[in-house]
C-alpha atoms as a PDB file:
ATOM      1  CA  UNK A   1       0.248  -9.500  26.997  1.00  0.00           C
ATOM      2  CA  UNK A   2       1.347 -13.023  25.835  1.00  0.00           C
ATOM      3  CA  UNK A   3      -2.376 -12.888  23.563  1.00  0.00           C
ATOM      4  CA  UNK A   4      -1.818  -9.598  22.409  1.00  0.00           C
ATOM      5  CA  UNK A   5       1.001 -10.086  20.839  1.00  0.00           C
ATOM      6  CA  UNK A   6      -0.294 -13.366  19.216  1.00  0.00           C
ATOM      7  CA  UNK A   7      -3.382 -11.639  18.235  1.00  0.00           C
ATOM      8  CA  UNK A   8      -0.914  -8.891  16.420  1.00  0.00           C
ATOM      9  CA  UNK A   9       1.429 -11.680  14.871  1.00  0.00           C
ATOM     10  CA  UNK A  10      -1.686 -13.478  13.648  1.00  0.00           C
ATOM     11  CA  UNK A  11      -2.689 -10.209  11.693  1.00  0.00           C
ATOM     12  CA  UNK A  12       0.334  -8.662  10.658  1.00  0.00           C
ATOM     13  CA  UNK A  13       2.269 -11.879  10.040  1.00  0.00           C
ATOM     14  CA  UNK A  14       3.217 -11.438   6.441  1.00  0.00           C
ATOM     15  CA  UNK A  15       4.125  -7.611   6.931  1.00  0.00           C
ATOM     16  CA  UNK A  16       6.546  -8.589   8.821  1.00  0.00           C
ATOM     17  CA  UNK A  17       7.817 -11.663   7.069  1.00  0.00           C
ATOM     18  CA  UNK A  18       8.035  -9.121   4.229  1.00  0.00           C
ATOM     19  CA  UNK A  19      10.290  -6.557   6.769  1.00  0.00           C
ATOM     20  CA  UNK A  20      12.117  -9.375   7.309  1.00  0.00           C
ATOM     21  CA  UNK A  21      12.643 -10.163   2.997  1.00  0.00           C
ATOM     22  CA  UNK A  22      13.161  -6.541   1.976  1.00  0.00           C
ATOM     23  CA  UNK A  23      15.592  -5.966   5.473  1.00  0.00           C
ATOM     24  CA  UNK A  24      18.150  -8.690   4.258  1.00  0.00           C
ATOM     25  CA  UNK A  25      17.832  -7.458   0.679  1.00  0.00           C
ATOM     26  CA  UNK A  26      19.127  -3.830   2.188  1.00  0.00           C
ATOM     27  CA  UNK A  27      22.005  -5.618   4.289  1.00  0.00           C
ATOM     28  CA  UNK A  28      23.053  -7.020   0.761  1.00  0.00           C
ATOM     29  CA  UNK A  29      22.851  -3.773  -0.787  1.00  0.00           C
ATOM     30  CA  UNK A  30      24.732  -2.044   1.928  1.00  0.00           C
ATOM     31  CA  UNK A  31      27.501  -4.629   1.619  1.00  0.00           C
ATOM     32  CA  UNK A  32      27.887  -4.195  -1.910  1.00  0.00           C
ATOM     33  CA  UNK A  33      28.243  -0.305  -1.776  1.00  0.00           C
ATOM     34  CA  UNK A  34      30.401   0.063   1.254  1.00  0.00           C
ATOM     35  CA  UNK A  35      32.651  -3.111   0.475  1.00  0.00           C
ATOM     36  CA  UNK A  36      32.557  -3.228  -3.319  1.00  0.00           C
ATOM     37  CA  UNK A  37      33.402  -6.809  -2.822  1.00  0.00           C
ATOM     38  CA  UNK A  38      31.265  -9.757  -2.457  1.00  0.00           C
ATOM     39  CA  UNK A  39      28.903  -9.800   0.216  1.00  0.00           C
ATOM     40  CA  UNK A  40      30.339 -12.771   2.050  1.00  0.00           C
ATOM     41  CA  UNK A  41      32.540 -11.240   4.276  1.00  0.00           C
ATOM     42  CA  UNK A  42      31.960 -11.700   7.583  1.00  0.00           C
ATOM     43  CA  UNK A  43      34.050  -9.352   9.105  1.00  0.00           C
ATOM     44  CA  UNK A  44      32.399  -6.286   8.736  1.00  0.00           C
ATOM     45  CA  UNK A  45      29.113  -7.820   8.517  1.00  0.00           C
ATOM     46  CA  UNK A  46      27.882  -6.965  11.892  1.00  0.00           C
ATOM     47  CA  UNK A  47      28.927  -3.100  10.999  1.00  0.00           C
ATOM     48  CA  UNK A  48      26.450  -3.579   7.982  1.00  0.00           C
ATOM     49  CA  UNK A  49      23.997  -5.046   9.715  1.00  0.00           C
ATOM     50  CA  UNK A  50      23.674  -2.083  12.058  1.00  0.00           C
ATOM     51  CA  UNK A  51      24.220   0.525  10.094  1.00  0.00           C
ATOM     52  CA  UNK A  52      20.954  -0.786   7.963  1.00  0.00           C
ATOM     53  CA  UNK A  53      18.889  -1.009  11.340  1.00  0.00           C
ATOM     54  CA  UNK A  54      19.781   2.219  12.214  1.00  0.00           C
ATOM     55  CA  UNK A  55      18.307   3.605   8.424  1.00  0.00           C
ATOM     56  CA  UNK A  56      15.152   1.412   9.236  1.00  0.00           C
ATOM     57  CA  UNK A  57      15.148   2.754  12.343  1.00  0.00           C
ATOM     58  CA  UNK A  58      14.965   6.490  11.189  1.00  0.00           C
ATOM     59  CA  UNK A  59      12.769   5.519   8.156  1.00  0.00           C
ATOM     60  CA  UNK A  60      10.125   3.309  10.984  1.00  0.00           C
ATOM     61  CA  UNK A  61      10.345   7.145  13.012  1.00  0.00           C
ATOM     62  CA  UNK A  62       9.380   9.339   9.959  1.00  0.00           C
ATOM     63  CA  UNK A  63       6.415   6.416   9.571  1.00  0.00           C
ATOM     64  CA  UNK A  64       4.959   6.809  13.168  1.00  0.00           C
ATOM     65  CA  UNK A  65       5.210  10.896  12.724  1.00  0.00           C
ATOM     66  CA  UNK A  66       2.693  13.194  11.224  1.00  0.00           C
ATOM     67  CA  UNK A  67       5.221  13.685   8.667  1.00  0.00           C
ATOM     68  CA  UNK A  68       4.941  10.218   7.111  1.00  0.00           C
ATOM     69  CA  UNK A  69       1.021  10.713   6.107  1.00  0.00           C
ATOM     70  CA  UNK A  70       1.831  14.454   5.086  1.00  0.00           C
ATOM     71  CA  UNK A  71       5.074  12.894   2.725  1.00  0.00           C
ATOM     72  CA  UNK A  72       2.491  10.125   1.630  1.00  0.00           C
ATOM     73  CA  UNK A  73      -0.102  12.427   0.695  1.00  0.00           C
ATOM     74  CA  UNK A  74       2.074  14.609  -1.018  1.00  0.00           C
ATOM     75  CA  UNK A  75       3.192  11.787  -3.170  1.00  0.00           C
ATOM     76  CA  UNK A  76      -0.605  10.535  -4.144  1.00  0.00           C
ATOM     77  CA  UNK A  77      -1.502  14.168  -4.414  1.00  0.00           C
ATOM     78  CA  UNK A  78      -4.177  14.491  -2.045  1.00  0.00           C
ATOM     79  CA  UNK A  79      -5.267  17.747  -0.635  1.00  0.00           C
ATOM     80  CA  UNK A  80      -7.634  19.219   1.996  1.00  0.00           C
ATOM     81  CA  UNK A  81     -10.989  20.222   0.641  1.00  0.00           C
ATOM     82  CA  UNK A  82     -11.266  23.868  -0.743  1.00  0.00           C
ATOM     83  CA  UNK A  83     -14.154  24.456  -2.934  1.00  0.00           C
ATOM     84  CA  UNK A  84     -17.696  25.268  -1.063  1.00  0.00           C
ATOM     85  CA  UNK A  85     -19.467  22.890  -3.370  1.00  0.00           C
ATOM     86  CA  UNK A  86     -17.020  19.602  -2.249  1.00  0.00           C
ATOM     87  CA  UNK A  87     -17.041  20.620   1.267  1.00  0.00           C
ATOM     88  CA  UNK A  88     -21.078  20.861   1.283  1.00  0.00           C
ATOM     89  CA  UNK A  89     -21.023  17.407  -0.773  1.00  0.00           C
ATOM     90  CA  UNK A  90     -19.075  15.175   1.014  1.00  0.00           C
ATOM     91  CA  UNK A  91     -17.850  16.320   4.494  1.00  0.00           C
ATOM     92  CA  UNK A  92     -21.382  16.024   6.019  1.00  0.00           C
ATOM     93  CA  UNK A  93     -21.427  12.424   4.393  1.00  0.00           C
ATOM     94  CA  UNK A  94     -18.138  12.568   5.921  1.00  0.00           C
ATOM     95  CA  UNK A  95     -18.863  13.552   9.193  1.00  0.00           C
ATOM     96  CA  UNK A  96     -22.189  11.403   9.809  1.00  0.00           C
ATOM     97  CA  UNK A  97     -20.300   7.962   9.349  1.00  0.00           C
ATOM     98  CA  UNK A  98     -17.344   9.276  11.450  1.00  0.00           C
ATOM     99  CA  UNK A  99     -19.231  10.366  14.073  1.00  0.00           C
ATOM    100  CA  UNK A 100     -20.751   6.656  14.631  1.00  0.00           C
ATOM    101  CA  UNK A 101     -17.486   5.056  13.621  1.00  0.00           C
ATOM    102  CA  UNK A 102     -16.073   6.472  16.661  1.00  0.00           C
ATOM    103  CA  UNK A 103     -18.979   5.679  19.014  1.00  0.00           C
ATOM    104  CA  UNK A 104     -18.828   2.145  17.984  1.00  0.00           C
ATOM    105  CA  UNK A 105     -14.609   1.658  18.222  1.00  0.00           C
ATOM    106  CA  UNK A 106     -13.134   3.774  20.334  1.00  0.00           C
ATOM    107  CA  UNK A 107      -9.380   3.036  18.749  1.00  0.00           C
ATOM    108  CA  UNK A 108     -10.813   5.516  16.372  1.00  0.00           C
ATOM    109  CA  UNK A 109      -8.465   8.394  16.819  1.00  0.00           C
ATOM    110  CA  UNK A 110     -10.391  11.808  16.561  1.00  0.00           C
ATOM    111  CA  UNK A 111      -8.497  13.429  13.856  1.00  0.00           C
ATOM    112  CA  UNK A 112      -8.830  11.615  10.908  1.00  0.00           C
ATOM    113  CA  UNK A 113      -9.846  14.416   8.197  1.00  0.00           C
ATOM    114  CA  UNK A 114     -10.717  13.337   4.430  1.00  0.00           C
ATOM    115  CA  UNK A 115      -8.987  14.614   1.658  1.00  0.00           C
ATOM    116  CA  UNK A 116      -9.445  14.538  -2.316  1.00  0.00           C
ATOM    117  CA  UNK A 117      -7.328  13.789  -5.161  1.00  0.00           C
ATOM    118  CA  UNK A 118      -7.477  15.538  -8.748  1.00  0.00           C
ATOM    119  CA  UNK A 119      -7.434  12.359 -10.878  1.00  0.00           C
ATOM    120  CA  UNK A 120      -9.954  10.145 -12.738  1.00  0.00           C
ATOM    121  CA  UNK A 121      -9.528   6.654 -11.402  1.00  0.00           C
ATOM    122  CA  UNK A 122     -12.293   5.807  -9.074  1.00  0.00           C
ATOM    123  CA  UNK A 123     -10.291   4.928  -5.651  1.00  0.00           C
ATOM    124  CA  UNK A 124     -11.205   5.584  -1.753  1.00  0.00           C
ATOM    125  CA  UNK A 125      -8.279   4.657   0.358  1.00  0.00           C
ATOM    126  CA  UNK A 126      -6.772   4.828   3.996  1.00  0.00           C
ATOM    127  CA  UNK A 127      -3.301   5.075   4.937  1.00  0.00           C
ATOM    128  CA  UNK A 128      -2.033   5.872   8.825  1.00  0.00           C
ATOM    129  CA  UNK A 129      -3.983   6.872  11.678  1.00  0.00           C
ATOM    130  CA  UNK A 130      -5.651  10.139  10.047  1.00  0.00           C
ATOM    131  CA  UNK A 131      -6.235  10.030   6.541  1.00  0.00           C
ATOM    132  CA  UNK A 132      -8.487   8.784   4.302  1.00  0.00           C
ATOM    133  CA  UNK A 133      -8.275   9.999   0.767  1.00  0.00           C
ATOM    134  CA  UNK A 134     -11.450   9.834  -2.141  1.00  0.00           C
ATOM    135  CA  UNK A 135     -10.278  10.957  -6.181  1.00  0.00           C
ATOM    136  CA  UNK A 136     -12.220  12.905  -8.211  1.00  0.00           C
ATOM    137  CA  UNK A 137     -13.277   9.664 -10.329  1.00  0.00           C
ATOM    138  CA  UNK A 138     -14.951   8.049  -6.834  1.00  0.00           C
ATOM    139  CA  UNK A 139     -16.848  11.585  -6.489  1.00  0.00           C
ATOM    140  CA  UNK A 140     -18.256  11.782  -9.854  1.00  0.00           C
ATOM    141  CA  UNK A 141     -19.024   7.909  -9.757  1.00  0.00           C
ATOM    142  CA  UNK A 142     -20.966   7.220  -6.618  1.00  0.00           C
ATOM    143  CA  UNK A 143     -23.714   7.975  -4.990  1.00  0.00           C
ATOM    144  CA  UNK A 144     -23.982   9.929  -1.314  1.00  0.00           C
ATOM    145  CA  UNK A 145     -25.187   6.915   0.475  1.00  0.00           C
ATOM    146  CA  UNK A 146     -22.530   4.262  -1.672  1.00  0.00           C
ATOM    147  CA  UNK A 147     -19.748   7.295  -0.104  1.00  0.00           C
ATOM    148  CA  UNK A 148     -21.139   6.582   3.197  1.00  0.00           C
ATOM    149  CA  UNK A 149     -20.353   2.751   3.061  1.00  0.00           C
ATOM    150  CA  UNK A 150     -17.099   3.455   1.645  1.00  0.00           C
ATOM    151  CA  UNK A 151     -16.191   5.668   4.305  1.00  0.00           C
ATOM    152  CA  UNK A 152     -17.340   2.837   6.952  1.00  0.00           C
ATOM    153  CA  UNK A 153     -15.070   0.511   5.120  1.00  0.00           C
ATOM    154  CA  UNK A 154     -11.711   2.571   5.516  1.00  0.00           C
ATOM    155  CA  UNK A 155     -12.655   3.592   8.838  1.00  0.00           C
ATOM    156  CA  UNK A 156     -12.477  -0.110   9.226  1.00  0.00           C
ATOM    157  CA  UNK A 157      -9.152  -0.499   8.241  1.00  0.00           C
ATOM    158  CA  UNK A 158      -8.133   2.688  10.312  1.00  0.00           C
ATOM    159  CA  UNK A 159     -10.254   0.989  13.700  1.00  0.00           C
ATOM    160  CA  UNK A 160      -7.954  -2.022  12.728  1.00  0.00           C
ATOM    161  CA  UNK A 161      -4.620  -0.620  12.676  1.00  0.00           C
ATOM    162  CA  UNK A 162      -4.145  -1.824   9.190  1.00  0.00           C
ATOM    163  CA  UNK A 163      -3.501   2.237   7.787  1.00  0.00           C
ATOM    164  CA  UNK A 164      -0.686   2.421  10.374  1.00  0.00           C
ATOM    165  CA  UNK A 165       1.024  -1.020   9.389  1.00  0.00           C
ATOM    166  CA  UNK A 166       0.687  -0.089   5.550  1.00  0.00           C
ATOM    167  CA  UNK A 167       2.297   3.157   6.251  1.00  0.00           C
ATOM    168  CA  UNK A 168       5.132   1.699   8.202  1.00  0.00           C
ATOM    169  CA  UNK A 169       5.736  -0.825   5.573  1.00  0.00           C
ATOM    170  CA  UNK A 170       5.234   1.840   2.540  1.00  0.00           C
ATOM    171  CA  UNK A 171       8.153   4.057   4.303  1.00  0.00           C
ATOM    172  CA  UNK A 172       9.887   2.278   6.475  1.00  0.00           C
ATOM    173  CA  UNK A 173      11.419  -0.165   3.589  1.00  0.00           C
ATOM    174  CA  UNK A 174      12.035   3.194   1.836  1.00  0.00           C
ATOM    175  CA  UNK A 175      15.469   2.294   1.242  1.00  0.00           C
ATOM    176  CA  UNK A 176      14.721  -1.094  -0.630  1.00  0.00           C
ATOM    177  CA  UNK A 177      11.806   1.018  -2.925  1.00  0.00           C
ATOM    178  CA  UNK A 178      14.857   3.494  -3.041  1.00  0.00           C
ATOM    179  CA  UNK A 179      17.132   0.310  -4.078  1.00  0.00           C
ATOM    180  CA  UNK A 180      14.630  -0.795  -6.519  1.00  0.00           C
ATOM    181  CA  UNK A 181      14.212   2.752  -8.272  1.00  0.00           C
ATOM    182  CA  UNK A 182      17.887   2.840  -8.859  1.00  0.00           C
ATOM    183  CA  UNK A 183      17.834   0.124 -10.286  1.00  0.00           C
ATOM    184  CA  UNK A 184      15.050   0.953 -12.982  1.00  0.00           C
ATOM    185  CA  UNK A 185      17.215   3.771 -13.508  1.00  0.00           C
ATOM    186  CA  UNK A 186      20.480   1.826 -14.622  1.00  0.00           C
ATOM    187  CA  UNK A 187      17.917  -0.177 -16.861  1.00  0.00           C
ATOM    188  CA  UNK A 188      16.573   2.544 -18.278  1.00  0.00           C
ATOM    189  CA  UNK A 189      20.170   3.345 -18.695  1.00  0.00           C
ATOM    190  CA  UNK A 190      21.608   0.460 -19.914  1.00  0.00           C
ATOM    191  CA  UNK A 191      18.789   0.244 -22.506  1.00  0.00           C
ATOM    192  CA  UNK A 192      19.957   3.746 -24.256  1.00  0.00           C
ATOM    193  CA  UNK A 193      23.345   2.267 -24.265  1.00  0.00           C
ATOM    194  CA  UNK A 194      22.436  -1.115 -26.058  1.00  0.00           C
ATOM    195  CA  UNK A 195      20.509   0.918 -28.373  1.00  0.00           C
ATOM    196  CA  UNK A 196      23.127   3.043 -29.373  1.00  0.00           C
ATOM    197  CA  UNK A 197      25.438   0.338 -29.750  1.00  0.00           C
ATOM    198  CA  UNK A 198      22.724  -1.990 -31.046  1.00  0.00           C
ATOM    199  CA  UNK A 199      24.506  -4.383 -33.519  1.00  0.00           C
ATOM    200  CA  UNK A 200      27.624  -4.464 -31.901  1.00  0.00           C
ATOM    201  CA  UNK A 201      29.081  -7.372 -29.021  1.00  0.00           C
ATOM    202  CA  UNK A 202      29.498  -4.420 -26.798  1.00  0.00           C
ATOM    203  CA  UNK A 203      25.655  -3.854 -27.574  1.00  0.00           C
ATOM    204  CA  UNK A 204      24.596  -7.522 -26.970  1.00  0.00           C
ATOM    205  CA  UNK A 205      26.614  -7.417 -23.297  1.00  0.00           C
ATOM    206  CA  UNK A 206      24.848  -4.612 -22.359  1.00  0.00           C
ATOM    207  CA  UNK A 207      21.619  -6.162 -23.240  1.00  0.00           C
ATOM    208  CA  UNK A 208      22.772  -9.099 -21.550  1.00  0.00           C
ATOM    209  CA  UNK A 209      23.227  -7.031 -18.959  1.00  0.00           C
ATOM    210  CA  UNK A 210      19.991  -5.185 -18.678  1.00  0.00           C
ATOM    211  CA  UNK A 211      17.815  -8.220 -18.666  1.00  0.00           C
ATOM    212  CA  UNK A 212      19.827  -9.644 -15.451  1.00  0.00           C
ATOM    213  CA  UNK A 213      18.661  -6.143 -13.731  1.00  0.00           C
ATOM    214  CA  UNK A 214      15.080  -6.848 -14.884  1.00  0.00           C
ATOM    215  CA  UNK A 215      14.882 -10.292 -14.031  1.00  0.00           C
ATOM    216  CA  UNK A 216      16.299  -9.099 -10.709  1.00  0.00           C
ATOM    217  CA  UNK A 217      13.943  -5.961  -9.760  1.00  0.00           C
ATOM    218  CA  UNK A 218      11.115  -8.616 -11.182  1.00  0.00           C
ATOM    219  CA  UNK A 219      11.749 -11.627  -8.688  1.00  0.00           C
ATOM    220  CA  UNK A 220      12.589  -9.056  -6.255  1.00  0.00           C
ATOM    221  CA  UNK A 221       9.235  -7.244  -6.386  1.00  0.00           C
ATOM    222  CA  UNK A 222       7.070  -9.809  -7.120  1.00  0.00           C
ATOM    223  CA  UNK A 223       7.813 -11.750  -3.966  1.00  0.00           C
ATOM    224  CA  UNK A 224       7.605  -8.525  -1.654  1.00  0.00           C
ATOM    225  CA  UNK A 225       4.264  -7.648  -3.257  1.00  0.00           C
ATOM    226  CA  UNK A 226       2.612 -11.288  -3.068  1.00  0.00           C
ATOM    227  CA  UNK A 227       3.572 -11.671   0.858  1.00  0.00           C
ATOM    228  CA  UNK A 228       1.834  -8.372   1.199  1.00  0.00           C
ATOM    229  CA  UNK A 229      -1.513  -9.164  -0.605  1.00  0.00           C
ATOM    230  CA  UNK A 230      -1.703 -12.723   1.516  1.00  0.00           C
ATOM    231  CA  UNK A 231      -2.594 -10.032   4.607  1.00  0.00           C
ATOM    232  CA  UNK A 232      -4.613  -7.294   2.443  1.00  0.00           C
ATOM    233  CA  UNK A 233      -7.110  -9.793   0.869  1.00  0.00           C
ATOM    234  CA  UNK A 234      -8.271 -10.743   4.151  1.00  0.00           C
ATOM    235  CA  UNK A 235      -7.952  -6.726   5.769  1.00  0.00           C
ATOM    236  CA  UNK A 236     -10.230  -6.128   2.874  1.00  0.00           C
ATOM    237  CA  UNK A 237     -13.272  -8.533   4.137  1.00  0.00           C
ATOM    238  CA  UNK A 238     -12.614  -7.232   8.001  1.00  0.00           C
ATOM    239  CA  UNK A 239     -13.541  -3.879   6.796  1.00  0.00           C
ATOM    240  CA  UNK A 240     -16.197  -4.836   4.694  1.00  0.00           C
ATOM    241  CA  UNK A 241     -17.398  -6.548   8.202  1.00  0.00           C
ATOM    242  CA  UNK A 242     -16.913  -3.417  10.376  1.00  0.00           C
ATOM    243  CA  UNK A 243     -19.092  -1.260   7.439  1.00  0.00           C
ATOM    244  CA  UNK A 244     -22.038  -3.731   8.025  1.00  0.00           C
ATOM    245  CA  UNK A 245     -21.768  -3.717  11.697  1.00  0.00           C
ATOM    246  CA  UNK A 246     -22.056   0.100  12.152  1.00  0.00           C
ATOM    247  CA  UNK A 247     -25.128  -0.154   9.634  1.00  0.00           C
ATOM    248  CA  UNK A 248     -23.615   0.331   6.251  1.00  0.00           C
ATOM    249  CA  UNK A 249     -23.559  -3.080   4.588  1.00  0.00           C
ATOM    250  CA  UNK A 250     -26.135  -2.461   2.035  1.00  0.00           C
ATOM    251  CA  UNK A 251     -24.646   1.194   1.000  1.00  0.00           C
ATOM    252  CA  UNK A 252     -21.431  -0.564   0.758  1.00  0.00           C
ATOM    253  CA  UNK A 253     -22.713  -3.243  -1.323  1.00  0.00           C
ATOM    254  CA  UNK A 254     -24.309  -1.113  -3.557  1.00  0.00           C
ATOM    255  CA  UNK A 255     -21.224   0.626  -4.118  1.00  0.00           C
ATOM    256  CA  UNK A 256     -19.298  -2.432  -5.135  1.00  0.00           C
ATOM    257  CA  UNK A 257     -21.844  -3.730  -7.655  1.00  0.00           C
ATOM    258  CA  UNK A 258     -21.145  -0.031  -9.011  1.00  0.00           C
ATOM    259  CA  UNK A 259     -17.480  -0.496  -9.029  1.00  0.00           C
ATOM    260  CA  UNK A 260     -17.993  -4.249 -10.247  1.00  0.00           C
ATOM    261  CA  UNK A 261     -18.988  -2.616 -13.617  1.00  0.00           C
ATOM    262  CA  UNK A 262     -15.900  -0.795 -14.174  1.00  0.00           C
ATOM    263  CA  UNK A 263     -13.767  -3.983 -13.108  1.00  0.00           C
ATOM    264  CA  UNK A 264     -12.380  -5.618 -16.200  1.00  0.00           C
ATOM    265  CA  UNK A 265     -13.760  -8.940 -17.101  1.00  0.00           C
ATOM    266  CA  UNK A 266     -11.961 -11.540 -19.131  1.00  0.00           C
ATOM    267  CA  UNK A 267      -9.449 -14.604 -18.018  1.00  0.00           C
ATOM    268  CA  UNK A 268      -7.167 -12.712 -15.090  1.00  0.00           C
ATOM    269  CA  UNK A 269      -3.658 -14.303 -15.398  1.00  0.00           C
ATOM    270  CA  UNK A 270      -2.169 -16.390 -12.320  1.00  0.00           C
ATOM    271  CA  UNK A 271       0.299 -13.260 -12.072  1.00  0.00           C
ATOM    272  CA  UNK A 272      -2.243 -11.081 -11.216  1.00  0.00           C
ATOM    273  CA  UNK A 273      -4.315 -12.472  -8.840  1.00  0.00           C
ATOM    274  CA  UNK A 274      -1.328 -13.236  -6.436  1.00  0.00           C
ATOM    275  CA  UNK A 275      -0.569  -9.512  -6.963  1.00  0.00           C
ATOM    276  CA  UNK A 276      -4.282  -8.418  -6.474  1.00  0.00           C
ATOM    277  CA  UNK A 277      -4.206  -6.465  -3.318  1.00  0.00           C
ATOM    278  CA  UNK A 278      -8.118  -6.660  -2.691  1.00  0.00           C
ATOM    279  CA  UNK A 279     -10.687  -9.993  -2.763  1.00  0.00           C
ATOM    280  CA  UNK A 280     -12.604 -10.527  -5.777  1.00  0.00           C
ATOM    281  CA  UNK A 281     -15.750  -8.172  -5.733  1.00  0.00           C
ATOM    282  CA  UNK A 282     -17.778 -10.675  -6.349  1.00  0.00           C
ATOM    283  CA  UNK A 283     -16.547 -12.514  -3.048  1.00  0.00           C
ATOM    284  CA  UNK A 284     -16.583  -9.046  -1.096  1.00  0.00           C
ATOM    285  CA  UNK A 285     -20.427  -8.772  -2.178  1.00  0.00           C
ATOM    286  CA  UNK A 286     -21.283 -12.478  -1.645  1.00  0.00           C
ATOM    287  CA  UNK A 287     -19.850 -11.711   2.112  1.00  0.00           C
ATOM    288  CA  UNK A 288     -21.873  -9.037   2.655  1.00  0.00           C
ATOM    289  CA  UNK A 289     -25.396 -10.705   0.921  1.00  0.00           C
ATOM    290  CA  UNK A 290     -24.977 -13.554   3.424  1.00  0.00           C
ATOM    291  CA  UNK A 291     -24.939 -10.875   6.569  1.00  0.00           C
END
């Protein structure tokens, strides 16, 4: 049991430091709108402090039930596969690769289904324990056999639990993303106002204003999103490892030397690579050339 649970901490360590960032960021926010006084007082903060676990709580539930993937795909706009000519494209591609997936790990569940979204980036991703969704760009763009090591790379991430930890932290910290989107939305707000008073003191406080929320929902985010992408970087090369070990390495690599085209080249600024969420491709294909 005891290596278990180290083997889980060791894995999912900085999902749940970041449960642990965005859950005292909630109490804060809870204090704030059921006090409306500074969030120092101690009286009623064990009240808060339950009251938050208990919306975790329900938001960690809706994560864990079918109803979490079906809100998620609603929001990325994913959709079972209708027309003939998709279904005879890709579900046999599909199907093949599942099919020995599940031989090989048996934490596989049996009723993961692919589904496809109407859009023009080129993106093949995973969330939960049953869904695994390819756009209309990744069609159009790859191959059948570079879709078959694709598909062995977010089975990978489904065989290692990662789908179901993204999904929990995608939903369960609903109410900070909530938090944050309010906020964006008295920005946005406070914006229109400084504009229509531009000129004016009253226009400057209000733009004083509106670059404390910024700075705010920036520091905020940015730290949230960093801790994350300490865990996904390395989730990224475990599934590139599970692909070669059920046989597609070299469709795999073939597929990233076709997305390394598209990637943008240039200087990358420090910001970005502590947000990127995925290794370098160049990295990802080195990994799999020395397999």
């Amino acid at each position: 049991m005891w290596q278990k649970t180290a083997k889980i901490l060791k894995a999912y360590w900085a999902y749940m430091v970041c449960a642990g960032f965005y859950f005292s960021i909630a109490v804060s926010t809870m204090d704030i709108i059921i006090n409306r006084q500074p969030i120092h007082d101690f009286v009623s903060k064990p009240i808060i402090v339950l009251i938050t676990v208990l919306l975790y709580a329900v938001c960690i539930c809706l994560a864990f039930s079918k109803h979490g993937e079906r809100i998620l795909r609603y929001v990325k706009g994913a959709y079972e596969i209708e027309t003939e000519e998709d279904k005879e494209q890709l579900l046999p591609l599909f199907e093949e690769v599942y099919r020995e997936a599940i031989e090989s790990n048996p934490h596989i569940g049996s009723d993961v289904k692919l589904y496809i979204a109407e859009n023009i980036s080129i993106e093949v991703y995973a969330f939960g324990k049953n869904t695994i969704v390819a756009t209309r760009g990744a069609v159009d763009t790859f191959t059948p056999e570079e879709m078959k090591g694709i598909f062995a790379h977010e089975l990978g991430h489904i065989a290692s639990g990662d789908t179901k930890v993204l999904l929990i932290h995608l939903i369960g910290n609903s109410f900070f993303l909530f938090t944050m989107f309010c906020c964006r939305k008295i920005s946005k707000v406070l914006k229109d106002i400084s504009d229509y008073l531009f000129g004016s003191i009253w226009g400057l406080m209000v733009l004083v204003a509106k670059a404390i929320v910024d700075y705010t929902i920036f520091v905020y985010t940015f730290i949230g999103d960093t801790i994350i992408t300490l865990n996904s970087r390395k989730n990224e090369i475990t599934a590139d490892d599970f692909a070669h070990d059920l046989g597609y390495g070299e469709e795999l690599k073939s597929a990233l030397k076709v997305l390394k085209k598209f990637s943008v080249h240039g200087k990358v600024r420090l910001l970005e690579r502590l947000k990127a969420t995925h290794p370098h491709i160049g990295a990802r294909i080195k990994n799999l050339e020395q397999k």
